[in-house]
Protein backbone atom coordinates (compact mmCIF):
# COMPACT_ATOMS: atom_id res chain seq x y z
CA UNK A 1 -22.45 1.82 26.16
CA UNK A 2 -24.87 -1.19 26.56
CA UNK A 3 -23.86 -2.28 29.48
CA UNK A 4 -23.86 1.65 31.30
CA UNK A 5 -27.83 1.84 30.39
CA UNK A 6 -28.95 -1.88 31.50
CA UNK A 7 -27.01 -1.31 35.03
CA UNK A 8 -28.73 2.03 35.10
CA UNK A 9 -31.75 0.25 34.12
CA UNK A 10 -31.07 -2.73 36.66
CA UNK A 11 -30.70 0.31 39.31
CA UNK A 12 -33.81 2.11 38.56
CA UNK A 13 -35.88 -0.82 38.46
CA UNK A 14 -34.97 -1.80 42.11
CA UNK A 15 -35.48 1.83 43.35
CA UNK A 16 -38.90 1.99 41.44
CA UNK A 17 -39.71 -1.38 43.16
CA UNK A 18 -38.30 -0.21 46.89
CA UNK A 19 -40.04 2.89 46.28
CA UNK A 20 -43.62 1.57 45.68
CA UNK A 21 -43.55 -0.95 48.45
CA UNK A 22 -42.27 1.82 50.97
CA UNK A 23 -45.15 4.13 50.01
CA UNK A 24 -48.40 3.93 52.35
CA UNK A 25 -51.42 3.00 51.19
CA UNK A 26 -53.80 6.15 50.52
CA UNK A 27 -57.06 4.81 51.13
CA UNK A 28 -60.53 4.45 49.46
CA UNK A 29 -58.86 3.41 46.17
CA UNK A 30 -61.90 3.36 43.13
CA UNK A 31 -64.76 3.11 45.88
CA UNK A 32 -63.05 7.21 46.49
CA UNK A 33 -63.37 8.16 42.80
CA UNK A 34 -67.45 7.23 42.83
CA UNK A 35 -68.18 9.22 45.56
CA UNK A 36 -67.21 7.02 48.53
CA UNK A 37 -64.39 9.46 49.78
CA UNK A 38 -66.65 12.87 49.40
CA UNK A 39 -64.55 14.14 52.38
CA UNK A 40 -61.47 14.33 50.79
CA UNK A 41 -60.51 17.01 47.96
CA UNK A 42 -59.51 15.69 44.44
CA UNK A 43 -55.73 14.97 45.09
CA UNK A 44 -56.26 13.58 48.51
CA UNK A 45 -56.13 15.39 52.25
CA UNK A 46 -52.35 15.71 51.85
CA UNK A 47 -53.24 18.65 48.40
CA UNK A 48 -51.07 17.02 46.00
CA UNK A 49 -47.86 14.71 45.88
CA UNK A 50 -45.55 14.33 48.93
CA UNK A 51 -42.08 13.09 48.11
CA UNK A 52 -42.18 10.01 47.76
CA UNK A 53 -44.78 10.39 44.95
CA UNK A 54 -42.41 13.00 42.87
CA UNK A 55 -39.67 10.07 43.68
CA UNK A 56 -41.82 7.73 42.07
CA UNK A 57 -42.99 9.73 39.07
CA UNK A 58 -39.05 10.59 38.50
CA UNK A 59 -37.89 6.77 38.84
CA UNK A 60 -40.79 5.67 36.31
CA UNK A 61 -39.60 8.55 34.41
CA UNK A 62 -36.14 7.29 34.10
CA UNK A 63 -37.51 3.06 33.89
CA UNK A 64 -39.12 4.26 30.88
CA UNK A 65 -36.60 6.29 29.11
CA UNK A 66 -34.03 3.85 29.96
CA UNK A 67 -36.23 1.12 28.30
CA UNK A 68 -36.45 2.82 25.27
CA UNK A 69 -32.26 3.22 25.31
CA UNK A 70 -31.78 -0.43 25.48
CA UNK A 71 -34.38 -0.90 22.12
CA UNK A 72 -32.13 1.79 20.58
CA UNK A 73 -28.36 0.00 22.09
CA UNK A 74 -28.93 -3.14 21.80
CA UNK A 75 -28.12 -5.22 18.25
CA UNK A 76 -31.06 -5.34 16.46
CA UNK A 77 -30.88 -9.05 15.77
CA UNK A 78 -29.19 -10.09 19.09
CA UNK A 79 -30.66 -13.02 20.91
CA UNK A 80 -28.60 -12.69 24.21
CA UNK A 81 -27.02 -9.08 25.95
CA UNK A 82 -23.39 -10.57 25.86
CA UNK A 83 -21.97 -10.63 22.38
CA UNK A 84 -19.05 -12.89 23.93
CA UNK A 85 -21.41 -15.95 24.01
CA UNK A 86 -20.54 -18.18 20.85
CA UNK A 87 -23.81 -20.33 19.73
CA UNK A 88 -23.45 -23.80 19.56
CA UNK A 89 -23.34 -25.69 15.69
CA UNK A 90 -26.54 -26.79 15.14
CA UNK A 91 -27.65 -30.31 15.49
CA UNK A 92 -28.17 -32.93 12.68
CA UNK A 93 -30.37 -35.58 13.33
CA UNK A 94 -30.34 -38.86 11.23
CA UNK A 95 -32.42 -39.70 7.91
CA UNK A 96 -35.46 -41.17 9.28
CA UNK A 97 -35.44 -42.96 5.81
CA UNK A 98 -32.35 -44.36 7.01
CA UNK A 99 -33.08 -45.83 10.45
CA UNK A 100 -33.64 -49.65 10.84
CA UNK A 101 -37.16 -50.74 11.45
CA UNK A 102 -38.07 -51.55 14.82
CA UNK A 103 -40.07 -55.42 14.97
């Protein structure tokens, strides 16, 4: 089940990145919400979202929900994804009460 939601996960992630960086720039950005683009009507000249915005509402939509699947699927106290990984014994070092003085 893990491993369905973080390649879903891995998938919307690279469409919500595609999908940003295709979009075109709209303009004014803050300088438009002070009064700099009077011209233009509250949700732009286009009158609301085109597709690509309802794409990437949806796809951040999905990148969240799918985020909070993997806090829910994954192990609580897992460090890595892959339960298949066995951790190393852990490493004793010397006495330092025990180590010969250095002249």
């Amino acid at each position: 089940m893990s491993t369905v939601v973080i390649i879903l996960h891995f998938i919307v992630t690279i469409g919500l990145i595609g999908v940003v960086l295709v979009q075109a720039d709209k303009g004014s950005g803050l300088s438009g919400a002070f009064g700099g683009g009077a011209s233009q009507t509250i949700f732009g000249s286009t009158g609301g979202l085109d597709f690509l915005g309802k794409l990437t509402t949806t796809l951040a939509v999905l990148f969240m929900v799918t985020s909070l699947a993997l806090c829910i699927v994954l192990p609580k106290n897992s460090t890595n994804i892959n339960p298949n990984i066995k951790q190393s014994a852990p490493v004793q070092t010397p006495n330092p009460g025990s180590m010969p003085a250095v002249d």
